[in-house]
Protein backbone atom coordinates (compact mmCIF):
# COMPACT_ATOMS: atom_id res chain seq x y z
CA UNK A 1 -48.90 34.20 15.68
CA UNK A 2 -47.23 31.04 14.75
CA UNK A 3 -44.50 29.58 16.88
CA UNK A 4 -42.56 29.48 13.84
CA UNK A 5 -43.37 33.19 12.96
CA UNK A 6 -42.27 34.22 16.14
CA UNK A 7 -39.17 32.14 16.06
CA UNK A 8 -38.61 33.76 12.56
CA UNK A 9 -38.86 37.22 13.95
CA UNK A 10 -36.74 36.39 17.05
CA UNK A 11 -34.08 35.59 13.99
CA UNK A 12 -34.90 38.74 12.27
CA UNK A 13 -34.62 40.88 15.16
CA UNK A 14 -31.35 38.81 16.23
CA UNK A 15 -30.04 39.82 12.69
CA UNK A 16 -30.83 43.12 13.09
CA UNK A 17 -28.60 43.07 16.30
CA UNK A 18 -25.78 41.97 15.24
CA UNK A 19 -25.67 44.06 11.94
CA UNK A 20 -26.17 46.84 14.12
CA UNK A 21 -23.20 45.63 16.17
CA UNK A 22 -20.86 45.65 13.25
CA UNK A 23 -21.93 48.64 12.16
CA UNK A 24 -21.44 50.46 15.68
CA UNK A 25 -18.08 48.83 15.82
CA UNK A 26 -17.03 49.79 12.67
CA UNK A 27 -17.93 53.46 13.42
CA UNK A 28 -16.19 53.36 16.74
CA UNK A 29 -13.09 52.45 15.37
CA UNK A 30 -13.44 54.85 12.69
CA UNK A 31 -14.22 57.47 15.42
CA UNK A 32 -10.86 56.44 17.49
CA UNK A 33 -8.80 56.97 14.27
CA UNK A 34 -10.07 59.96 13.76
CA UNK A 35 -9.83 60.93 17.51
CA UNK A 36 -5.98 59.65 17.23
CA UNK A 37 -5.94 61.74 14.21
CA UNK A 38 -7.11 64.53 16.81
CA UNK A 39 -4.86 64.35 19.41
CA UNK A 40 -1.96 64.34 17.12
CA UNK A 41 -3.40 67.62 15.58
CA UNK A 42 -3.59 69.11 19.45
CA UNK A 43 -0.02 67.70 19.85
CA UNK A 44 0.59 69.74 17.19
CA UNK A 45 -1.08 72.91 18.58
CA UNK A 46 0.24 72.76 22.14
CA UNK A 47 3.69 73.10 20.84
CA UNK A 48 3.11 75.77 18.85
CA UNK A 49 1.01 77.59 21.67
CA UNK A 50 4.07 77.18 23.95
CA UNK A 51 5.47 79.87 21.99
CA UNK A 52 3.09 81.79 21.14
CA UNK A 53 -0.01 82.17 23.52
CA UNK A 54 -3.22 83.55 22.49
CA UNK A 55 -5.47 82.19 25.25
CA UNK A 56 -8.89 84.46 24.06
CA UNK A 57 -7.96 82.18 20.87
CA UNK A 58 -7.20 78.90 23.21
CA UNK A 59 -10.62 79.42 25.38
CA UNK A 60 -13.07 79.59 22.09
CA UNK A 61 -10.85 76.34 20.73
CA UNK A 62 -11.70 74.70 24.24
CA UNK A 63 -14.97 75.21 24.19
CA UNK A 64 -15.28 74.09 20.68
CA UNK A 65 -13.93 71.10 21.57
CA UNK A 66 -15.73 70.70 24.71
CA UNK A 67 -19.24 70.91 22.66
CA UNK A 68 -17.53 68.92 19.83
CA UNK A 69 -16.81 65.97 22.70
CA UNK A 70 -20.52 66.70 24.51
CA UNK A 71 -22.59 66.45 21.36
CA UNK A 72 -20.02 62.92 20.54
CA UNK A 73 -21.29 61.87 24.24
CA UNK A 74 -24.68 62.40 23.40
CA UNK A 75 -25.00 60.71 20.33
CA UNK A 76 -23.48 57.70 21.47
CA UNK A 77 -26.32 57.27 24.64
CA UNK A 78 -28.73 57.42 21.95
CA UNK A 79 -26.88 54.36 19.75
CA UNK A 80 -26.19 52.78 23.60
CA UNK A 81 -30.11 53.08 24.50
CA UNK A 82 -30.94 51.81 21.14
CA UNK A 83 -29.19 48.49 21.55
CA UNK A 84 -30.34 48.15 24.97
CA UNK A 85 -34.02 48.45 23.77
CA UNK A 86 -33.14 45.49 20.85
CA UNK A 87 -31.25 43.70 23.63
CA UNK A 88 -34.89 44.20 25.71
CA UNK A 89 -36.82 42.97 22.88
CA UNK A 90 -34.79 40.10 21.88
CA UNK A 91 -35.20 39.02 25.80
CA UNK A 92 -38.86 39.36 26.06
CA UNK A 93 -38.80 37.26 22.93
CA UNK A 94 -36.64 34.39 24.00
CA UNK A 95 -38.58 34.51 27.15
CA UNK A 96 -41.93 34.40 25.32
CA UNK A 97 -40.81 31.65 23.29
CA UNK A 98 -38.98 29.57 26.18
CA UNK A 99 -35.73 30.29 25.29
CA UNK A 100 -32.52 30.23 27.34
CA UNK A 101 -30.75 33.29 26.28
CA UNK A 102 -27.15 32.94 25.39
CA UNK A 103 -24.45 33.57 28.15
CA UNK A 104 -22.35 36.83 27.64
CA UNK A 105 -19.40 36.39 26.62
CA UNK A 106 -16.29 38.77 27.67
């Protein structure tokens, strides 16, 4: 392989990266509006619980929720170990190719 095939896939996968970036971002915020969305809806439940409580009703709502929460928890290791494995690849790239990788910035 060419250096300048390799240099063109280190942009491709770089691309890929940061598309996927956006794309995670944009679902995260989407997934804290709707999480807002959420809590205000719970808001909403609490006070109407405080008058009347049902908590055989309460408990199966819980553990919805719980499960609802776990299975959000879950997917987002998979999206987290899927940009560390890019982030991996990228590396072994920039490495191959004699690249200094970029500094984080925070």
């Amino acid at each position: 392989m060419t250096m300048q095939e390799q240099t063109e896939m280190l942009r491709q996968i770089w691309q890929q990266m940061v598309a996927m970036d956006k794309s995670l971002n944009a679902r995260m915020d989407r997934l804290d509006a709707r999480m807002d969305k959420l809590d205000q809806r719970l808001d909403s439940i609490d006070a109407k619980l405080d008058t009347k409580a049902d908590n055989a009703r309460m408990d199966r709502f819980e553990s919805r929720m719980q499960r609802n929460f776990e299975r959000i928890e879950l997917r987002l290791v998979v999206i987290d170990g899927r940009l560390d494995d890019l982030d991996d690849r990228v590396l072994r790239i920039e490495e191959h190719l004699g690249f200094t990788p970029p500094k984080p910035t925070s």
